[in-house]
N, C-alpha and C. Protein backbone atom coordinates (compact mmCIF):
# COMPACT_ATOMS: atom_id res chain seq x y z
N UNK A 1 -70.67 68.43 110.07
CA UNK A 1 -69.37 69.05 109.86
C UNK A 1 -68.72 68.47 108.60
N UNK A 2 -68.34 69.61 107.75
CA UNK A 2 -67.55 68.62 106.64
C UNK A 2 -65.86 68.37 106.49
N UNK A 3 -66.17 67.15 106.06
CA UNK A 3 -64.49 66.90 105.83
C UNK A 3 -63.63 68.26 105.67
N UNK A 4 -62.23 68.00 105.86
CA UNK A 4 -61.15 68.61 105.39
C UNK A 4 -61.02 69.10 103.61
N UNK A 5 -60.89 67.93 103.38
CA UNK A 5 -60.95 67.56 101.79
C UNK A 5 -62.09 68.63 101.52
N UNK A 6 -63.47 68.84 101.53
CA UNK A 6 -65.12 69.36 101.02
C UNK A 6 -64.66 71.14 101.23
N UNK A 7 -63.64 71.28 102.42
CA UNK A 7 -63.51 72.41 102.63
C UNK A 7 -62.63 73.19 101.50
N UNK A 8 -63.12 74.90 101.42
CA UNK A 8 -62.98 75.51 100.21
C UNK A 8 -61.83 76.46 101.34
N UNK A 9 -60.09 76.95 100.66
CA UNK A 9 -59.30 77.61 101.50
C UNK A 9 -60.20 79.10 101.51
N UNK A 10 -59.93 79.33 102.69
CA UNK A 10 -60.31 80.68 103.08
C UNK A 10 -59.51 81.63 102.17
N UNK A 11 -59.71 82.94 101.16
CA UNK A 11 -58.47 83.38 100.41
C UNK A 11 -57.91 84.30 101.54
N UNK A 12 -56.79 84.65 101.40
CA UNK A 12 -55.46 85.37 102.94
C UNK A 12 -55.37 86.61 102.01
N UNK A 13 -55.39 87.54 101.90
CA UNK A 13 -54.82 88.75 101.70
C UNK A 13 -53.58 89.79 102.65
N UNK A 14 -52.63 89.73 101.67
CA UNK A 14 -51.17 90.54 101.93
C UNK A 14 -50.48 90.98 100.42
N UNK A 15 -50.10 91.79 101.25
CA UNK A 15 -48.70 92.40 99.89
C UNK A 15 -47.49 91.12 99.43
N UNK A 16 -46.86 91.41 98.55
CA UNK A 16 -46.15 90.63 98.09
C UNK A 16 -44.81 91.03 97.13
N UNK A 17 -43.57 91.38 97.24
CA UNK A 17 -42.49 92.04 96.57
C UNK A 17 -42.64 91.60 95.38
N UNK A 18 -42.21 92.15 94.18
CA UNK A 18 -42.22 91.80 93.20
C UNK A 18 -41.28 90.57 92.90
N UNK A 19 -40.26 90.13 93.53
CA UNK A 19 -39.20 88.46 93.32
C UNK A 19 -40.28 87.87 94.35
N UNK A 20 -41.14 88.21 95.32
CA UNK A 20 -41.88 87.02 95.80
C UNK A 20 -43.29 86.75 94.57
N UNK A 21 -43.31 87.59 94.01
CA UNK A 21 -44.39 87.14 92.97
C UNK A 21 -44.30 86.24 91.88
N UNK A 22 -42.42 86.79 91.91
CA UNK A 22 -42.06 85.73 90.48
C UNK A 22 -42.09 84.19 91.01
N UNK A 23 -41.44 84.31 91.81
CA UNK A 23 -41.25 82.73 92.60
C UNK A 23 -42.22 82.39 93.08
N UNK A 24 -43.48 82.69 93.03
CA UNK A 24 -44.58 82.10 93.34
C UNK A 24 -45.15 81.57 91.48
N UNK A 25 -44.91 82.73 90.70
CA UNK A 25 -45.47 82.68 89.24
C UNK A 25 -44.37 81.10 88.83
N UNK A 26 -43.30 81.24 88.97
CA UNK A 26 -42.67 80.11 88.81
C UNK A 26 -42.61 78.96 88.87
N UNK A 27 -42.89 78.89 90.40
CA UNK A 27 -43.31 77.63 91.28
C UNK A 27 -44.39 76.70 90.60
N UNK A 28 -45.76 77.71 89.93
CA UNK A 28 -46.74 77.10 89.83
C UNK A 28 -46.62 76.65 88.73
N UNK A 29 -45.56 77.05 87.76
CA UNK A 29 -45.64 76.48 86.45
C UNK A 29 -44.73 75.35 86.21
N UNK A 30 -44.30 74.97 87.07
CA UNK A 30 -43.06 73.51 87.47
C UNK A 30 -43.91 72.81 87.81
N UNK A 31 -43.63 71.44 86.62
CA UNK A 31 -44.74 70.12 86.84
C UNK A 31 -44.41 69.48 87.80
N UNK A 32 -43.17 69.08 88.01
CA UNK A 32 -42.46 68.08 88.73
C UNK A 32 -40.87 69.12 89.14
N UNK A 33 -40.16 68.14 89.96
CA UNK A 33 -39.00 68.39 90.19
C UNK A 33 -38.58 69.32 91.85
N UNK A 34 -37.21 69.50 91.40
CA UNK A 34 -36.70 70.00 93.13
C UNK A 34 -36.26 71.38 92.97
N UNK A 35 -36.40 72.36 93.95
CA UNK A 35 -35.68 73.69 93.82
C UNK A 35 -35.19 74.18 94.33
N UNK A 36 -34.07 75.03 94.40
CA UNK A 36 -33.51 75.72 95.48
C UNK A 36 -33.64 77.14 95.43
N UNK A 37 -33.92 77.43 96.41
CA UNK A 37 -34.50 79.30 96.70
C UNK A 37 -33.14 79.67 97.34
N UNK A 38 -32.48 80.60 97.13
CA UNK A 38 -31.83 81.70 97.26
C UNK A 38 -32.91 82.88 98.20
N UNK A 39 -32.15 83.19 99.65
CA UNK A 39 -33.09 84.24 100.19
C UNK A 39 -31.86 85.12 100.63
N UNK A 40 -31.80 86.34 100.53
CA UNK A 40 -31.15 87.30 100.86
C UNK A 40 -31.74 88.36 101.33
N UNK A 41 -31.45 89.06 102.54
CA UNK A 41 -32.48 90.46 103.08
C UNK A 41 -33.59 89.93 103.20
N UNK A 42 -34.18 88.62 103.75
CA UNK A 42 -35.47 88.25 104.07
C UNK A 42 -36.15 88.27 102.49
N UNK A 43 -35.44 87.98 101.26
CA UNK A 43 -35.99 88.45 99.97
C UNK A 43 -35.72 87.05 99.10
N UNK A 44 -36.33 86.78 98.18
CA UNK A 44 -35.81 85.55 97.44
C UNK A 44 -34.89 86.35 96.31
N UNK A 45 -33.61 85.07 95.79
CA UNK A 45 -32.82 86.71 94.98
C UNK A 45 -32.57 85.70 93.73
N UNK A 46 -32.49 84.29 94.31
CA UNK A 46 -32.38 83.33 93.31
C UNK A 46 -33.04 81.84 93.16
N UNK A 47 -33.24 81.09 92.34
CA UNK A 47 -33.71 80.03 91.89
C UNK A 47 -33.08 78.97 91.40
N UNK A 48 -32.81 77.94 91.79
CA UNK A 48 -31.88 77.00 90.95
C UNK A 48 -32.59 75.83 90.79
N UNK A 49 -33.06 75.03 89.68
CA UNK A 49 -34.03 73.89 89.29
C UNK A 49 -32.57 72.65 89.13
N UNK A 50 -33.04 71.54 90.19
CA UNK A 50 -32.12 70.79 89.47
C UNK A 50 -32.62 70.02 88.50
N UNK A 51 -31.60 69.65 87.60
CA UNK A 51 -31.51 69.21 86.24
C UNK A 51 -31.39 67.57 86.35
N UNK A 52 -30.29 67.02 86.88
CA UNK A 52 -30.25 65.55 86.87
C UNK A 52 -29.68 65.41 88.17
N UNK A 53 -30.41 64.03 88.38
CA UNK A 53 -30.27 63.59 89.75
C UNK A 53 -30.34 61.70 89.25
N UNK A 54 -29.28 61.37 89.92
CA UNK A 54 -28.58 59.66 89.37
C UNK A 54 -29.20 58.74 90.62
N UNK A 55 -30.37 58.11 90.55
CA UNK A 55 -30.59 56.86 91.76
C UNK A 55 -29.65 56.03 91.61
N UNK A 56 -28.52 55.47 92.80
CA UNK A 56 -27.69 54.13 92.69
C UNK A 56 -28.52 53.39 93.34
């Protein structure tokens, strides 16, 4: 039996709205950092990247 890790994801096929495509296209191109999704009508409508965040 092989590891978790050795295993290849099964690919999932479904539809996808065109703002769930962006926010997926988005997502993947953010190296680092935090986000906030906006969902409205079961729909994503907005995106907000934060910018600065202060450790005390």
């Amino acid at each position: 039996m092989a590891d978790a890790k050795d295993r290849k994801p099964e690919p999932i096929m479904f539809s996808v709205t065109e703002k769930e495509k962006k926010l997926i296209e988005y997502t993947r191109n953010i190296e680092w950092g935090e986000i906030h999704v906006f969902i409205q009508d079961k729909e994503p409508v907005r995106v907000e990247k934060t910018t600065t965040s202060t450790k005390l």
